[in-house]
C-alpha atoms as a PDB file:
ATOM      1  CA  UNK A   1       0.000   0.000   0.000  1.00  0.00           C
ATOM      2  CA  UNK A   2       1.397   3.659  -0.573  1.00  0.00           C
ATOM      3  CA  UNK A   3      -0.252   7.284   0.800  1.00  0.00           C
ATOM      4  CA  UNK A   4       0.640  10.678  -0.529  1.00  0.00           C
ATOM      5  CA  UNK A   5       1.265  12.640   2.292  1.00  0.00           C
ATOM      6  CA  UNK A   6       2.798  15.667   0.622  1.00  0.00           C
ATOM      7  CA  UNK A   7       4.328  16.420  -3.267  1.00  0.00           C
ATOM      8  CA  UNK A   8       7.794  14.556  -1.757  1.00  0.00           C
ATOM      9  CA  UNK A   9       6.893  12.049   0.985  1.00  0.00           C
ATOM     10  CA  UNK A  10       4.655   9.203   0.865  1.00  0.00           C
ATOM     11  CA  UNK A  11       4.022   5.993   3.114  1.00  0.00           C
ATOM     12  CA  UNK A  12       4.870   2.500   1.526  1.00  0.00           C
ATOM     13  CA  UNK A  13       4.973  -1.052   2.596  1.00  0.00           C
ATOM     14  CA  UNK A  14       6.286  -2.171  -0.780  1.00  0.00           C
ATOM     15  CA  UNK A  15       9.977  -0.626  -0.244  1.00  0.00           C
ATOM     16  CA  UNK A  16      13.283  -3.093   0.487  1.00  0.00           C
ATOM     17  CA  UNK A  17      13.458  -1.324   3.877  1.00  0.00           C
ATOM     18  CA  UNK A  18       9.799  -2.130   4.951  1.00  0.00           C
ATOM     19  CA  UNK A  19      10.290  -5.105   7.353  1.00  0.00           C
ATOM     20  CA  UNK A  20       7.292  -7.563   7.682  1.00  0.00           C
ATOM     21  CA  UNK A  21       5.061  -5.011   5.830  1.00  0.00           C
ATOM     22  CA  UNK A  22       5.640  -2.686   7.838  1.00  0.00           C
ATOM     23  CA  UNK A  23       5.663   1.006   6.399  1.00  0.00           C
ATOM     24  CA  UNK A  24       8.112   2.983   5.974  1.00  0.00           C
ATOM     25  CA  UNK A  25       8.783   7.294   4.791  1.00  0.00           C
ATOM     26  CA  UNK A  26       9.845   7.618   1.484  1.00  0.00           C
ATOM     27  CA  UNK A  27      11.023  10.927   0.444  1.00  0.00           C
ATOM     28  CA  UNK A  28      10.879  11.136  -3.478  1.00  0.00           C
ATOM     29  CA  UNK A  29      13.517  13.799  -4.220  1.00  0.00           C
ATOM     30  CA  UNK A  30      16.157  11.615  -2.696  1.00  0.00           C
ATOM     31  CA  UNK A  31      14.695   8.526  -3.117  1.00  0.00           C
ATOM     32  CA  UNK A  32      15.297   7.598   1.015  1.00  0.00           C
ATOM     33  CA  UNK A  33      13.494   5.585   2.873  1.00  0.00           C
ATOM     34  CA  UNK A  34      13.119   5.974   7.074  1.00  0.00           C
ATOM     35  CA  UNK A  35      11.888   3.947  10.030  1.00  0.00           C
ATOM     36  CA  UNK A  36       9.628   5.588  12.789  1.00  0.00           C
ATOM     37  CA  UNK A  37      12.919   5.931  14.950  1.00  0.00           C
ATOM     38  CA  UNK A  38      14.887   7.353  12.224  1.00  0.00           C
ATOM     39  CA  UNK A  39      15.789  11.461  12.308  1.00  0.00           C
ATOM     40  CA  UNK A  40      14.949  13.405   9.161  1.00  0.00           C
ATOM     41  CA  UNK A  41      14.640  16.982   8.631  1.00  0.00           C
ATOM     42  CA  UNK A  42      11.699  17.074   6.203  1.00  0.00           C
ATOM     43  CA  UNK A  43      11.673  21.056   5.928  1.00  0.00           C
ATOM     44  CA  UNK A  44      14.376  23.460   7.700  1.00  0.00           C
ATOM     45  CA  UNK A  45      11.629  25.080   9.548  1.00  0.00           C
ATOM     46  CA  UNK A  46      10.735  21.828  11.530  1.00  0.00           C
ATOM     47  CA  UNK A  47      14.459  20.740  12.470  1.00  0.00           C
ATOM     48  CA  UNK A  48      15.320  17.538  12.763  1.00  0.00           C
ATOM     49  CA  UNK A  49      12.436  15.076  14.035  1.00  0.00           C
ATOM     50  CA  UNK A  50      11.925  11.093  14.077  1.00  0.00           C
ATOM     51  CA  UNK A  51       9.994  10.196  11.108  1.00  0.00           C
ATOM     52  CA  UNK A  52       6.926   9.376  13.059  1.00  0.00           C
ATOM     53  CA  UNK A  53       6.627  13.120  14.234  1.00  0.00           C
ATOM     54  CA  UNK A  54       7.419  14.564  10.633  1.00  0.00           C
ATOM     55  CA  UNK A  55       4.049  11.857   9.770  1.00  0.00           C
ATOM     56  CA  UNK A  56       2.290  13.160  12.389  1.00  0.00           C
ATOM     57  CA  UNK A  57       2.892  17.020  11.344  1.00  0.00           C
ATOM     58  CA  UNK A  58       2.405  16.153   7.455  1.00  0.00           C
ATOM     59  CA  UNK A  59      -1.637  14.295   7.987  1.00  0.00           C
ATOM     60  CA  UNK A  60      -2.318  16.830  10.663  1.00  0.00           C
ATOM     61  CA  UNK A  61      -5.811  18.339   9.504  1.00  0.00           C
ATOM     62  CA  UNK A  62      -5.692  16.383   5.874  1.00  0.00           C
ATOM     63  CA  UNK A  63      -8.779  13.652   5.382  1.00  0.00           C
ATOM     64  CA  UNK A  64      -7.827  10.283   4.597  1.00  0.00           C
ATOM     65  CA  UNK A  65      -9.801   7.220   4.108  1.00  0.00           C
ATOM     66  CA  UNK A  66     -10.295   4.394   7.163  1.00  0.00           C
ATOM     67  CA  UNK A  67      -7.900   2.390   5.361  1.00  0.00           C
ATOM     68  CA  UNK A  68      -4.917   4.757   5.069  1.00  0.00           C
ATOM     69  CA  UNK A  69      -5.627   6.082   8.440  1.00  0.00           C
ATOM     70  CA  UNK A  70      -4.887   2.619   9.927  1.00  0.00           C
ATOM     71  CA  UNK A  71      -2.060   2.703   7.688  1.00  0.00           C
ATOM     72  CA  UNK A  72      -0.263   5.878   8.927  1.00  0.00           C
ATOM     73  CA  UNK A  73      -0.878   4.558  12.428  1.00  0.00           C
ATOM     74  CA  UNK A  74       0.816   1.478  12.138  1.00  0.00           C
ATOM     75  CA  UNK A  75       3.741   4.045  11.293  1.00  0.00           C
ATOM     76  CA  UNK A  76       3.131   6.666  13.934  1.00  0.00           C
ATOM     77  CA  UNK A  77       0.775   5.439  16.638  1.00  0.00           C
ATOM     78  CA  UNK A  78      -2.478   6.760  17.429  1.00  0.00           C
ATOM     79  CA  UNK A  79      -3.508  10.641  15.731  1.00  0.00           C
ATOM     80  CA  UNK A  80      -6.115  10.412  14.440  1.00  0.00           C
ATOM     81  CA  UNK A  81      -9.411  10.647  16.780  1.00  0.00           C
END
């Protein structure tokens, strides 16, 4: 499965570094992939964050189906109500 989260990151299980299915960040423009535990900085205004809080920040306020919400919180944990 794969969600757009933004023009540059999206969620996958179907990358080499998604482990049991699991999903992992991929960032497009660099074509690298991150773990929840890994530290990114997505954008220079945000710093440098796990992955699971740059997730968090990117679906904050978007609408997603049931599907890829259970999706993004196998990634992140619980955000979404």
């Amino acid at each position: 499965m794969e969600v757009k989260l933004t023009p540059n990151y999206f969620l996958t299980d179907e990358h080499s570094r998604s482990l049991l299915h699991m999903p992992v960040l991929v960032n497009l423009r660099i074509s690298e992939a991150y773990n929840p535990s890994d530290l990114l900085e997505a954008y220079p205004s945000w710093g440098s964050l796990q992955a699971r809080d740059v997730v968090k920040r990117m679906v904050n306020g978007k609408m997603f189906t049931e599907q890829e919400k259970y999706f993004i919180e196998r990634f992140t944990g619980k955000v979404f109500s």
